[in-house]
N, C-alpha and C. Protein backbone atom coordinates (compact mmCIF):
# COMPACT_ATOMS: atom_id res chain seq x y z
N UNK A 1 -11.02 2.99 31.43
CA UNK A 1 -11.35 3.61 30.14
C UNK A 1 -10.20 3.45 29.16
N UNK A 2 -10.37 4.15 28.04
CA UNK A 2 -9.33 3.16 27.03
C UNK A 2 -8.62 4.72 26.79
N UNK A 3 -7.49 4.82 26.55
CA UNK A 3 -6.97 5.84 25.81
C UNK A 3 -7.19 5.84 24.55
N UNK A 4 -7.18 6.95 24.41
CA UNK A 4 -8.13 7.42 23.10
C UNK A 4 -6.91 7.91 22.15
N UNK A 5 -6.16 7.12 21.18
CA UNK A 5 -5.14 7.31 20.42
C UNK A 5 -5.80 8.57 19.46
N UNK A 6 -6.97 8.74 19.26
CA UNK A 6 -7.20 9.67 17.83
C UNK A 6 -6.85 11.06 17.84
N UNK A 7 -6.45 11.48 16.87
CA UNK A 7 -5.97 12.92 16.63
C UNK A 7 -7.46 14.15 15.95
N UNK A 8 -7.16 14.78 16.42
CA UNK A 8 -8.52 16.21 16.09
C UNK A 8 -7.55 17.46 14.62
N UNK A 9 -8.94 17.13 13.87
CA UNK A 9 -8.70 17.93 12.45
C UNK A 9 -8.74 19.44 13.22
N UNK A 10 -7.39 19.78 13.25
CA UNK A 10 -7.24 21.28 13.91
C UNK A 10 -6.83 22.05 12.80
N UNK A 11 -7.42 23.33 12.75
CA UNK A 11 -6.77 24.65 11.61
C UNK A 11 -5.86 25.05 12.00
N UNK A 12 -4.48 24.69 10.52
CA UNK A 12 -3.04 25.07 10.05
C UNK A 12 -2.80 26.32 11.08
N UNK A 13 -4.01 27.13 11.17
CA UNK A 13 -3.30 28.93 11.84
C UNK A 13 -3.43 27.85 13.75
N UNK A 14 -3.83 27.25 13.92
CA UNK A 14 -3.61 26.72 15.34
C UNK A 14 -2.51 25.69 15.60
N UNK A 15 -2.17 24.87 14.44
CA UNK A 15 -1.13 23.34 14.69
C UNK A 15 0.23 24.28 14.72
N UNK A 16 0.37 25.43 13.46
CA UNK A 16 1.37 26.23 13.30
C UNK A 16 2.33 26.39 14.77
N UNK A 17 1.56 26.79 16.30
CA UNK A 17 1.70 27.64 17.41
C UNK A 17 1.94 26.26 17.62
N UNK A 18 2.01 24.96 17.67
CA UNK A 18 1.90 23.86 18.49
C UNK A 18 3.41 23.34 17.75
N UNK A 19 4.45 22.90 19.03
CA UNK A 19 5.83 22.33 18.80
C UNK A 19 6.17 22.57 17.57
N UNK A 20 6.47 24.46 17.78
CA UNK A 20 7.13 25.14 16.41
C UNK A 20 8.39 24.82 16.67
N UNK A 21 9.21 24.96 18.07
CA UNK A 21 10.78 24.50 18.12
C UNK A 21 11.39 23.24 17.37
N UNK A 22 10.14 22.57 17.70
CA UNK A 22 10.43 21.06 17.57
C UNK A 22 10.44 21.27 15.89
N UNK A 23 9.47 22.06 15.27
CA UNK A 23 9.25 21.49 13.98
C UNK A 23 10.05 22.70 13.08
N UNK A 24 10.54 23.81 13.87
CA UNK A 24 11.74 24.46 12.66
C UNK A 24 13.58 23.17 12.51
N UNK A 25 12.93 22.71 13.81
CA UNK A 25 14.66 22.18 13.78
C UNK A 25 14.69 20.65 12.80
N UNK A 26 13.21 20.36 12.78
CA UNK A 26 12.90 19.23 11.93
C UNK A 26 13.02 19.70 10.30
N UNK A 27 12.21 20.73 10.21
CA UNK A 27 12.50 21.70 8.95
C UNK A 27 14.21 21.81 8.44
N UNK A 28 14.79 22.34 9.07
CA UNK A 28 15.96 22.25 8.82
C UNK A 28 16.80 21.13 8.41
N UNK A 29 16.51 20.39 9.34
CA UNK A 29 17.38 18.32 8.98
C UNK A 29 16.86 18.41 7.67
N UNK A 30 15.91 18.24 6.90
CA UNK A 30 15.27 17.74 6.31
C UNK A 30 15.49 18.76 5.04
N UNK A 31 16.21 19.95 5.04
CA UNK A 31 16.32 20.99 4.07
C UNK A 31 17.21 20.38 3.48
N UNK A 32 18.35 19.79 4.57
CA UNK A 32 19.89 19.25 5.06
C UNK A 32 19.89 18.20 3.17
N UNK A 33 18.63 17.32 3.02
CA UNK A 33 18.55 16.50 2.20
C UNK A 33 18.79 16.55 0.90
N UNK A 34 18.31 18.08 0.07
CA UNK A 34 17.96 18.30 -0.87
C UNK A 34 19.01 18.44 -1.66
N UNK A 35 19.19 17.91 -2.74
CA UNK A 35 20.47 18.03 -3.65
C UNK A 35 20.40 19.52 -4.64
N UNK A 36 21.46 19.48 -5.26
CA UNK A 36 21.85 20.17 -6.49
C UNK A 36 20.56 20.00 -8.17
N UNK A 37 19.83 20.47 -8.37
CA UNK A 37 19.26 19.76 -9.18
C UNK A 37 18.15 19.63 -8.74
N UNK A 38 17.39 19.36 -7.78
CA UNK A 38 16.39 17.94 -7.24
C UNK A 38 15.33 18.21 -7.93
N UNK A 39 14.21 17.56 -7.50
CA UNK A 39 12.79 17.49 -7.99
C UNK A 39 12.19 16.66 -6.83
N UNK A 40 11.17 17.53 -5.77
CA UNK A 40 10.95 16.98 -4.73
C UNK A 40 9.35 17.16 -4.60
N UNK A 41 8.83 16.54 -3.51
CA UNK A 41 7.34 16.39 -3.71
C UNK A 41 7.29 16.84 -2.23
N UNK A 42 6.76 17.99 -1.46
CA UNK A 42 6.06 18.60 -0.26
C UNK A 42 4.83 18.61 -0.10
N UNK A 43 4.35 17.43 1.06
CA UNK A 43 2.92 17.22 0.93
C UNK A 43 2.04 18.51 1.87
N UNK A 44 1.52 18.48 2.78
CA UNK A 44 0.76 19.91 3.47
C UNK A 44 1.20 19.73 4.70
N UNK A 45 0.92 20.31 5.52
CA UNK A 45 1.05 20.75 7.44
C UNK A 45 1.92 21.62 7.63
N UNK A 46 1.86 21.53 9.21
CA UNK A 46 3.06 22.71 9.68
C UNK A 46 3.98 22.25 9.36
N UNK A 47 4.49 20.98 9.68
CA UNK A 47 6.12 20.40 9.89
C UNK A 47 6.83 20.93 8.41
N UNK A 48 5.84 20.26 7.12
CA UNK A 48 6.50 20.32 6.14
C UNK A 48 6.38 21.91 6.06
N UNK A 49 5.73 23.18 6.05
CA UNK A 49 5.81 24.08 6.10
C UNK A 49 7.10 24.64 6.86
N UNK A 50 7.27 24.38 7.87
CA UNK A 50 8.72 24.87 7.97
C UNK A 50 10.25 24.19 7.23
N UNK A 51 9.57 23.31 6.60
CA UNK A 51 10.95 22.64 5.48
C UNK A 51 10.73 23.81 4.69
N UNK A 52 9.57 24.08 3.69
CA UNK A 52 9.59 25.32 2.85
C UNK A 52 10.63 26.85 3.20
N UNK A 53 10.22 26.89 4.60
CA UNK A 53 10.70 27.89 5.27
C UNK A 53 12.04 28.32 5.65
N UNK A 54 12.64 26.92 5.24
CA UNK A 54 14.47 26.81 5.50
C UNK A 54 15.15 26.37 4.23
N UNK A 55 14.27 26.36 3.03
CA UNK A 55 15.40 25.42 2.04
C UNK A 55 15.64 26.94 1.12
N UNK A 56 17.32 26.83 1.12
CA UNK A 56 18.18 27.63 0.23
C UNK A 56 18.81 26.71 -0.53
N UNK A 57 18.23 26.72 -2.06
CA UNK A 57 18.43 25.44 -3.12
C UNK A 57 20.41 26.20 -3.61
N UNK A 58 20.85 24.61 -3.63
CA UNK A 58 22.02 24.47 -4.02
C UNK A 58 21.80 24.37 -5.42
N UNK A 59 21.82 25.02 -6.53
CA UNK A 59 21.41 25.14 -7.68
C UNK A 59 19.81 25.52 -7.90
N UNK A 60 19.46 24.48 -9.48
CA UNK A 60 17.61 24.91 -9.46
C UNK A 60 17.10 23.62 -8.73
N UNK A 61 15.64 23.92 -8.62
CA UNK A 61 14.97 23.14 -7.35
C UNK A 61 13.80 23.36 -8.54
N UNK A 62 12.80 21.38 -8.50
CA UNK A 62 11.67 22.05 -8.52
C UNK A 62 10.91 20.93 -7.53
N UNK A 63 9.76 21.62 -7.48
CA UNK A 63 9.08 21.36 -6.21
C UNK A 63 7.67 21.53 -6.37
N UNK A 64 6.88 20.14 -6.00
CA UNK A 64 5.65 20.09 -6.14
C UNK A 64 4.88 19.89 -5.25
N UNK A 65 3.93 20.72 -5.02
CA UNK A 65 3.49 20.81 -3.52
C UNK A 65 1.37 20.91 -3.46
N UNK A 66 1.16 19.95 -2.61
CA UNK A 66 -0.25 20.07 -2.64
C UNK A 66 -0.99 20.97 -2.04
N UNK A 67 0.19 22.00 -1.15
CA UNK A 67 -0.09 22.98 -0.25
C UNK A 67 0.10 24.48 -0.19
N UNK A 68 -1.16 25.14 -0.39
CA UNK A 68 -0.63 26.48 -0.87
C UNK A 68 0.11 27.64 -0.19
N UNK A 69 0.12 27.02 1.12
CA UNK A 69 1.08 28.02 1.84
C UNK A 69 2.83 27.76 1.06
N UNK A 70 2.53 26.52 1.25
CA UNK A 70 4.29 26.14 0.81
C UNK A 70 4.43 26.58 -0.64
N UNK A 71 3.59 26.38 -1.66
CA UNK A 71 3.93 26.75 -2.81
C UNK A 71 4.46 28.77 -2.63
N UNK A 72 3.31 29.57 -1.94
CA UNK A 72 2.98 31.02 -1.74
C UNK A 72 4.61 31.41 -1.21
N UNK A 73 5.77 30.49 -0.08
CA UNK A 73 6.46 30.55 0.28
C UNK A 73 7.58 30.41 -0.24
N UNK A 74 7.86 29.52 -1.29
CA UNK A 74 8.47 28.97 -2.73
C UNK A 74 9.16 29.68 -3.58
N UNK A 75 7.80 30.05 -3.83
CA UNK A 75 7.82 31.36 -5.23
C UNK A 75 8.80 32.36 -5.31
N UNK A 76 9.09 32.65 -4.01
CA UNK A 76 9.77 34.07 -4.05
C UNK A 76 11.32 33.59 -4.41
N UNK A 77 11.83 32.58 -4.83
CA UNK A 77 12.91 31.64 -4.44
C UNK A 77 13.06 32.01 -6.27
N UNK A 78 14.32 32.77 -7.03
CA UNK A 78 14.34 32.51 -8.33
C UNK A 78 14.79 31.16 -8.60
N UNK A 79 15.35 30.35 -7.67
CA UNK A 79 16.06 29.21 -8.37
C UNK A 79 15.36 28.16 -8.25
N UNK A 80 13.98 28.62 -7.59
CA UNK A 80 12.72 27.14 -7.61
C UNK A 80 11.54 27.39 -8.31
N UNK A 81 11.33 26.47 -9.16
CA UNK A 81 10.00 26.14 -10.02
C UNK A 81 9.51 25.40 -9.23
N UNK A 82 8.07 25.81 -9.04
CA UNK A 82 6.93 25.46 -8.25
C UNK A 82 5.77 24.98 -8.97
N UNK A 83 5.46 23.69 -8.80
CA UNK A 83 4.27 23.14 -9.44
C UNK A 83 3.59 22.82 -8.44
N UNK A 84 2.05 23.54 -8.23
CA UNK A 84 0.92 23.59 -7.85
C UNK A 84 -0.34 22.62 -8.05
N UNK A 85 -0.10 21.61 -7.35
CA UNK A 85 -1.45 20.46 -7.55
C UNK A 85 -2.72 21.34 -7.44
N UNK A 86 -3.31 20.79 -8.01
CA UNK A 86 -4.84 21.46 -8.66
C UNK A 86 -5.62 20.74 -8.19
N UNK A 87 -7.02 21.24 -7.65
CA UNK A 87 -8.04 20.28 -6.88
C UNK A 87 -8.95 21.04 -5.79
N UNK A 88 -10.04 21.21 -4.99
CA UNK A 88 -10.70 21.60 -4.41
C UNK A 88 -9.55 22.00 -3.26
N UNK A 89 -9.99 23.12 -2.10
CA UNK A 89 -9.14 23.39 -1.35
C UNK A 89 -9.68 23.14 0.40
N UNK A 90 -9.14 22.16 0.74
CA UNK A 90 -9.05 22.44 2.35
C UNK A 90 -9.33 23.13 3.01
N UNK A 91 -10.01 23.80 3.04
CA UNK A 91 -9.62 25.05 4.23
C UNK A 91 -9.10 25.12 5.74
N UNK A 92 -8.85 23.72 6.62
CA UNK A 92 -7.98 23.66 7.35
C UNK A 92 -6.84 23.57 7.33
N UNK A 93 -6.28 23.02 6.09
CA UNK A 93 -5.09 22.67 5.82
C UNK A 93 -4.23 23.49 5.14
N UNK A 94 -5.33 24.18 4.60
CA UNK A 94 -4.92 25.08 3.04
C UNK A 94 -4.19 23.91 1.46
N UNK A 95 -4.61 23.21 1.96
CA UNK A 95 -3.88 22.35 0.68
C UNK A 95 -5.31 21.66 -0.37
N UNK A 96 -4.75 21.41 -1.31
CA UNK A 96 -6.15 20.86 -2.37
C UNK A 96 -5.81 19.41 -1.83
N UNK A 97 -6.97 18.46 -2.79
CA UNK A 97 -7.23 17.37 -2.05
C UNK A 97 -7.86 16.76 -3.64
N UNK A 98 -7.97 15.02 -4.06
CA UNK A 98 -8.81 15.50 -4.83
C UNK A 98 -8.65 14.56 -6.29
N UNK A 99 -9.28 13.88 -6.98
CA UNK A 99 -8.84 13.33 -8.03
C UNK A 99 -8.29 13.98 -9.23
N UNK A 100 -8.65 15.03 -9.71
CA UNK A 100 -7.44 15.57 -10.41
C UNK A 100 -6.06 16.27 -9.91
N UNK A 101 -5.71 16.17 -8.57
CA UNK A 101 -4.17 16.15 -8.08
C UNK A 101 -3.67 15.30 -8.21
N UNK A 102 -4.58 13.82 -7.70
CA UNK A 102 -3.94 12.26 -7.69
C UNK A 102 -3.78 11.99 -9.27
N UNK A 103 -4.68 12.89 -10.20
CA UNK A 103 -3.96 11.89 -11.16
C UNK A 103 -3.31 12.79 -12.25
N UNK A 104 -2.78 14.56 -11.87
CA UNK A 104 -1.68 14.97 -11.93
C UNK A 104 -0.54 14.07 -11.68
N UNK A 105 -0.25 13.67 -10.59
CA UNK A 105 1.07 13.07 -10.15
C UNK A 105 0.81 11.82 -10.81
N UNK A 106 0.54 11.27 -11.30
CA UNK A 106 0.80 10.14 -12.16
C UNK A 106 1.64 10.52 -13.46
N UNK A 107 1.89 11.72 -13.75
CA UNK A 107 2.94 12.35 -14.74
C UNK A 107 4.29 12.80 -14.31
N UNK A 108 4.61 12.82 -12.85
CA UNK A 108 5.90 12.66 -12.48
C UNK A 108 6.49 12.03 -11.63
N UNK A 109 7.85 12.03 -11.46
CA UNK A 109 8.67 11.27 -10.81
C UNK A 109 9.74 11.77 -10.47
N UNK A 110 9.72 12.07 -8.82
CA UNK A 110 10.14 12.87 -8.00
C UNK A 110 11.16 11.83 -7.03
N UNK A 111 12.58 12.33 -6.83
CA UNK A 111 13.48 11.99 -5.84
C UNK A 111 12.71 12.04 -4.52
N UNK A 112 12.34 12.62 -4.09
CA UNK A 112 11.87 12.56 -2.66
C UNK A 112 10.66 13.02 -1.95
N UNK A 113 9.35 12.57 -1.46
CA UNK A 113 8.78 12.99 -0.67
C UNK A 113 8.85 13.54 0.82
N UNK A 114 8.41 14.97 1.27
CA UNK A 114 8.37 15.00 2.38
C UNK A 114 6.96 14.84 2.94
N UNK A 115 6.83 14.16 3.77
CA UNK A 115 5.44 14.31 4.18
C UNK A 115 5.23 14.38 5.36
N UNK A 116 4.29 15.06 6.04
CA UNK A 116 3.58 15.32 6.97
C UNK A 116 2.55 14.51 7.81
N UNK A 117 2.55 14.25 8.59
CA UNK A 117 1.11 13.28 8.92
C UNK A 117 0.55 14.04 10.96
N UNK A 118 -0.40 13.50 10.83
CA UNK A 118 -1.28 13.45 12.34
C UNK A 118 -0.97 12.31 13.19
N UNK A 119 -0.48 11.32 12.45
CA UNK A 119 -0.30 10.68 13.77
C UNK A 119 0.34 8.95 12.76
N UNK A 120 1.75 8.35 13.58
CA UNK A 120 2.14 7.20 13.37
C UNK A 120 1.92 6.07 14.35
N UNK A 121 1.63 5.16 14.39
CA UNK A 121 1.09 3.90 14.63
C UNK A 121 2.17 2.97 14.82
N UNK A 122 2.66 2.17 15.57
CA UNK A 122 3.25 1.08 14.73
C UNK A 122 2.85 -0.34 14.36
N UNK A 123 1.49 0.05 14.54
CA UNK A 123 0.87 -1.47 13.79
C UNK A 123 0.03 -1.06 12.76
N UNK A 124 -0.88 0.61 12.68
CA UNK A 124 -1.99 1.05 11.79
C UNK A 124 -1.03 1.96 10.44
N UNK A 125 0.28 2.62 11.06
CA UNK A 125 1.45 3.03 10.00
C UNK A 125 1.20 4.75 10.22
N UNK A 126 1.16 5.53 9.35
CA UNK A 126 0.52 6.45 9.32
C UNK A 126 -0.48 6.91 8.80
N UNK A 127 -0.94 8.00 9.32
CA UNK A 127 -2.41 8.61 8.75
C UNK A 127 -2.61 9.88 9.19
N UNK A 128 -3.77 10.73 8.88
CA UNK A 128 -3.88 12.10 8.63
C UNK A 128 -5.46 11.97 8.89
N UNK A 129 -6.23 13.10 9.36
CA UNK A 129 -7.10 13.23 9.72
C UNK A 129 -8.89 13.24 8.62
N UNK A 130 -7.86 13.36 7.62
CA UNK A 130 -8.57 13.59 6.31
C UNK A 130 -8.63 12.39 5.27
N UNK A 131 -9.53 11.68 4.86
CA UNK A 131 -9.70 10.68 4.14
C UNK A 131 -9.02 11.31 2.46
N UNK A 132 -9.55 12.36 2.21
CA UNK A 132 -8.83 12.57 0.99
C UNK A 132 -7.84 13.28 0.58
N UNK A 133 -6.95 13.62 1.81
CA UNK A 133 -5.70 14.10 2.39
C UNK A 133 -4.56 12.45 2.17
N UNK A 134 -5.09 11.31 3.07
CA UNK A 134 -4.47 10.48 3.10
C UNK A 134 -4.47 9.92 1.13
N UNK A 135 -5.30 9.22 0.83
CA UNK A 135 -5.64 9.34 -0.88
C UNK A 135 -4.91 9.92 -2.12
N UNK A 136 -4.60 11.05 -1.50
CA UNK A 136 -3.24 11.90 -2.14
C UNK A 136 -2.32 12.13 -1.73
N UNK A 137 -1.77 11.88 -0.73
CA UNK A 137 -0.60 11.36 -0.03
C UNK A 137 -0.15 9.83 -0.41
N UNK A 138 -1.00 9.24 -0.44
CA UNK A 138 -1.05 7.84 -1.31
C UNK A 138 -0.25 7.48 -2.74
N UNK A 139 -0.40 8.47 -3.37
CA UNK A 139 -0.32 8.89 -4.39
C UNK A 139 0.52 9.54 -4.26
N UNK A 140 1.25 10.48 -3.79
CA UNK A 140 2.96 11.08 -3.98
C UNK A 140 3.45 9.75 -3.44
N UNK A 141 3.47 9.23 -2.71
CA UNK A 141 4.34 8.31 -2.11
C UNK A 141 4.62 6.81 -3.53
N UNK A 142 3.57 7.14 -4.41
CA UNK A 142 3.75 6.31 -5.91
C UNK A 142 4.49 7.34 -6.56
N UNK A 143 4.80 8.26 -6.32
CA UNK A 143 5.40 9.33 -7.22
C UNK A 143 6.73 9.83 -6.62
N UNK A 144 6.97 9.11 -5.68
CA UNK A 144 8.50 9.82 -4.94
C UNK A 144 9.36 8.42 -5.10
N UNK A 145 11.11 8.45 -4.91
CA UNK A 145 11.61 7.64 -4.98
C UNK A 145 11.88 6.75 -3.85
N UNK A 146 11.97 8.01 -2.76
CA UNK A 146 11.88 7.89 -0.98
C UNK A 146 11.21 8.84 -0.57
N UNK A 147 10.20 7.99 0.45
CA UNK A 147 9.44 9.11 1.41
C UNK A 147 10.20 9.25 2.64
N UNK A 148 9.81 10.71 2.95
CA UNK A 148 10.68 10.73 4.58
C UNK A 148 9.74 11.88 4.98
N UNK A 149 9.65 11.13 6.30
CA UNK A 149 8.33 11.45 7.09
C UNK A 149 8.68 12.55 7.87
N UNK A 150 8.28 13.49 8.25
CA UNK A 150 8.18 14.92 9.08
C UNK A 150 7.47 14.85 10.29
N UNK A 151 8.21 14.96 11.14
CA UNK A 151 7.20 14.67 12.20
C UNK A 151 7.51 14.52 13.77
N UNK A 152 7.02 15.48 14.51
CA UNK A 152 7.78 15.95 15.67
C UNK A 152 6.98 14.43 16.88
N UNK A 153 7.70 14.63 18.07
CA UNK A 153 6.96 13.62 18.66
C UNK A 153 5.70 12.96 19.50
N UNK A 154 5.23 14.26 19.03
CA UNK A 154 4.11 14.13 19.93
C UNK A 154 3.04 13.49 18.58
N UNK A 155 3.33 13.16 17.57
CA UNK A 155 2.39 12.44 16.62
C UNK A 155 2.68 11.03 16.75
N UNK A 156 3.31 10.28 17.56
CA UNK A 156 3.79 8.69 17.53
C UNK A 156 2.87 8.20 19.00
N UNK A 157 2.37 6.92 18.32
CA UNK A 157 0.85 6.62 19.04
C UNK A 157 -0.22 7.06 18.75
N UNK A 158 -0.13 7.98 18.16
CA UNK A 158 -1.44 8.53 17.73
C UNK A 158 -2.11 8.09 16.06
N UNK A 159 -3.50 8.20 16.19
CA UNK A 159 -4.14 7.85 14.59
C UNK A 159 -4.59 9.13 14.25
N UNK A 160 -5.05 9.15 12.86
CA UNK A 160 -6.01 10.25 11.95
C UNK A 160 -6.73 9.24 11.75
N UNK A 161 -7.92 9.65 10.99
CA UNK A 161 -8.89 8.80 10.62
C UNK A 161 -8.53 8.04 9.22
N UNK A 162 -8.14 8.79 8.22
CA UNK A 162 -7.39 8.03 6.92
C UNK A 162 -5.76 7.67 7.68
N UNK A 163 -6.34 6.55 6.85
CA UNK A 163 -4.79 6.04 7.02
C UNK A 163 -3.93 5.76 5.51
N UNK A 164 -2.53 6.20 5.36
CA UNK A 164 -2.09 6.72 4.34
C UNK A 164 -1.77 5.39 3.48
N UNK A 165 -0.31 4.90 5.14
CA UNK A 165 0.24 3.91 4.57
C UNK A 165 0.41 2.86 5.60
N UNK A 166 1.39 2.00 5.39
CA UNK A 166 2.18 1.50 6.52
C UNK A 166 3.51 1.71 6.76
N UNK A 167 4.10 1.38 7.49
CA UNK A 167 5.40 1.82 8.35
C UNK A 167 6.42 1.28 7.04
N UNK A 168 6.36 -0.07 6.37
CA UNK A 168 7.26 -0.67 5.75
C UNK A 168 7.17 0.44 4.68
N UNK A 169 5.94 1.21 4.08
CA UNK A 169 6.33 2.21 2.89
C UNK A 169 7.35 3.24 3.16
N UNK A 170 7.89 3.34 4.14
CA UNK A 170 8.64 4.40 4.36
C UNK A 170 10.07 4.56 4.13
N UNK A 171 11.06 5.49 3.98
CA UNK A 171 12.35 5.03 4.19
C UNK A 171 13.01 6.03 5.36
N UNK A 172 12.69 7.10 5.64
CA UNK A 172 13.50 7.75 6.68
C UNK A 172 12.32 8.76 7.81
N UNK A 173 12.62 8.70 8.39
CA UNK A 173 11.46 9.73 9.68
C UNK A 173 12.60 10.75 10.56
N UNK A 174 12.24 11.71 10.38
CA UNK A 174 13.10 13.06 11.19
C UNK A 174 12.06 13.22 12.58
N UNK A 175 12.71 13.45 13.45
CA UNK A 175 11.57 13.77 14.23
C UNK A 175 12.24 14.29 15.52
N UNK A 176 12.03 14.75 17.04
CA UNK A 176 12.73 15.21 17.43
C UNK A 176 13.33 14.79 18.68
N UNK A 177 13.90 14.94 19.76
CA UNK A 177 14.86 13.79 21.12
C UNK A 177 13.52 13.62 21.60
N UNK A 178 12.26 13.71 21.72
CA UNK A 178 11.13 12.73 22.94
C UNK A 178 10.55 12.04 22.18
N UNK A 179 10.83 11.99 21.06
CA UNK A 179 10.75 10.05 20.33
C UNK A 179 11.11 9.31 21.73
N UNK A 180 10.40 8.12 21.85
CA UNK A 180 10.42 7.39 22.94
C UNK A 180 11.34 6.32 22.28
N UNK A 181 12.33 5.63 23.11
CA UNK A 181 13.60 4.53 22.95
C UNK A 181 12.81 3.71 21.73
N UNK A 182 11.72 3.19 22.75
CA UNK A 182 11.25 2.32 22.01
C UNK A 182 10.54 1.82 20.64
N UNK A 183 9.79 3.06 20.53
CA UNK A 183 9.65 3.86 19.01
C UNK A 183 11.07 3.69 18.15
N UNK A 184 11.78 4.42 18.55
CA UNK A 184 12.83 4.30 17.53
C UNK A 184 13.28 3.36 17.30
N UNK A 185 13.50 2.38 18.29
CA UNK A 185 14.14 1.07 17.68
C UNK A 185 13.20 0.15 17.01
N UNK A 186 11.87 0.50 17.36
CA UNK A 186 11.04 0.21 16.30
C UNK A 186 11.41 -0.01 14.45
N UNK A 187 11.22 1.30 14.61
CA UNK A 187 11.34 2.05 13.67
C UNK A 187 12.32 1.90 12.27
N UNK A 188 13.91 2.04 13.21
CA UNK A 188 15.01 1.15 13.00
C UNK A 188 14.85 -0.37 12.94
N UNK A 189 14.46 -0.95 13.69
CA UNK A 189 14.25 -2.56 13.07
C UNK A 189 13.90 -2.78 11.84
N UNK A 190 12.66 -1.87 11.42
CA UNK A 190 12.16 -1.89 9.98
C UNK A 190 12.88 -1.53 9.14
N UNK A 191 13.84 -1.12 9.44
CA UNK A 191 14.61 -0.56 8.21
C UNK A 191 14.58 1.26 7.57
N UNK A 192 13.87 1.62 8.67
CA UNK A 192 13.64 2.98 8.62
C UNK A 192 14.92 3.83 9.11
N UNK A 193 15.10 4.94 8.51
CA UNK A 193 16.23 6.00 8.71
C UNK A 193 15.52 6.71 9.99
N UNK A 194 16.22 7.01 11.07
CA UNK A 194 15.63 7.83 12.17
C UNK A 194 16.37 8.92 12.58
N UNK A 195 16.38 9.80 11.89
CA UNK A 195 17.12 11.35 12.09
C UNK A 195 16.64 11.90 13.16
N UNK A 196 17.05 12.02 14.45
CA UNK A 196 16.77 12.93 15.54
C UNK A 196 17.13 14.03 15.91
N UNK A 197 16.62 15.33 15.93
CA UNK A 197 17.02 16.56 16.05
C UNK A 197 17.07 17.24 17.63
């Protein structure tokens, strides 16, 4: 029988409980990034949800996020302005989805994406379980300067059904020590940053 690479559209209140260790310490690396100043783009899931959950901005921060937990988490922050993509809402994800988000972000231009995904590939790239999840993820990744991928290890080998991008769109992946050797040097061959936590 064939192994079955595909990943299952699971609800945020269930992925949350699934490799939280893995994904506060990924949260953290990835806080590690944020400058003085910035203007950053946080796409939806748990992983990037615990970046929300650890960043203490070195000056003002603003931050645009398709996900309303992360924005709800944000807010309370005086030194971050929070811009809220607009668009129908998920209800697994809690994040909007949606042609007027995608063509919000065609009005800015953001230092850095973090993004989230269901599952990396190294021949299909990444993808997310959601066709119009991936679509607008598509779309920050035209709107960021560098994407850097979030993502603990149990998402490598695995697909979503949309697929976002490919591996070459990327520039850095955090993720955590059971990344497999071979993955990473993958990864690294391409020219990808591989932060291991």
């Amino acid at each position: 029988t064939l192994n079955n690479p595909y990943t299952v559209d699971r609800h945020v209140n269930e992925k949350v409980m699934m490799q939280s260790r893995e994904k506060t310490g990924i949260g953290e690396a990835a806080a590690r990034l944020i400058e003085p100043n910035d203007c950053i783009l946080i796409a939806s899931g748990t992983t990037v949800l615990s970046l929300a959950k650890t960043i203490q901005p070195k000056g003002n921060l603003t931050v645009i996020t398709a996900a309303l937990n992360v924005a709800l988490e944000l807010v309370q922050h005086p030194q971050i302005e929070v811009i809220q993509l607009a668009g129908p809402i998920r209800k697994s994800s809690s994040s909007v989805t949606g042609l007027y988000a995608e063509k919000m972000l065609e009005d800015f231009s953001c230092s850095k994406l973090f993004l989230g995904v269901d599952g990396i590939d190294a021949e299909f790239g990444l993808t997310t379980t959601n066709m119009m999840e991936a679509q607008l993820n598509k779309a920050m990744i035209k709107a960021a300067q560098k994407t850097v991928v979030l993502a603990d290890s149990s998402k490598f080998g695995k697909r979503g059904f949309g697929r976002i991008c490919g591996l070459e769109d990327i520039e850095q992946v955090i993720t955590d020590s059971n990344i497999s050797e071979h993955m990473a040097e993958t990864l690294q061959g391409m020219g990808i940053e591989v932060t291991i936590v």
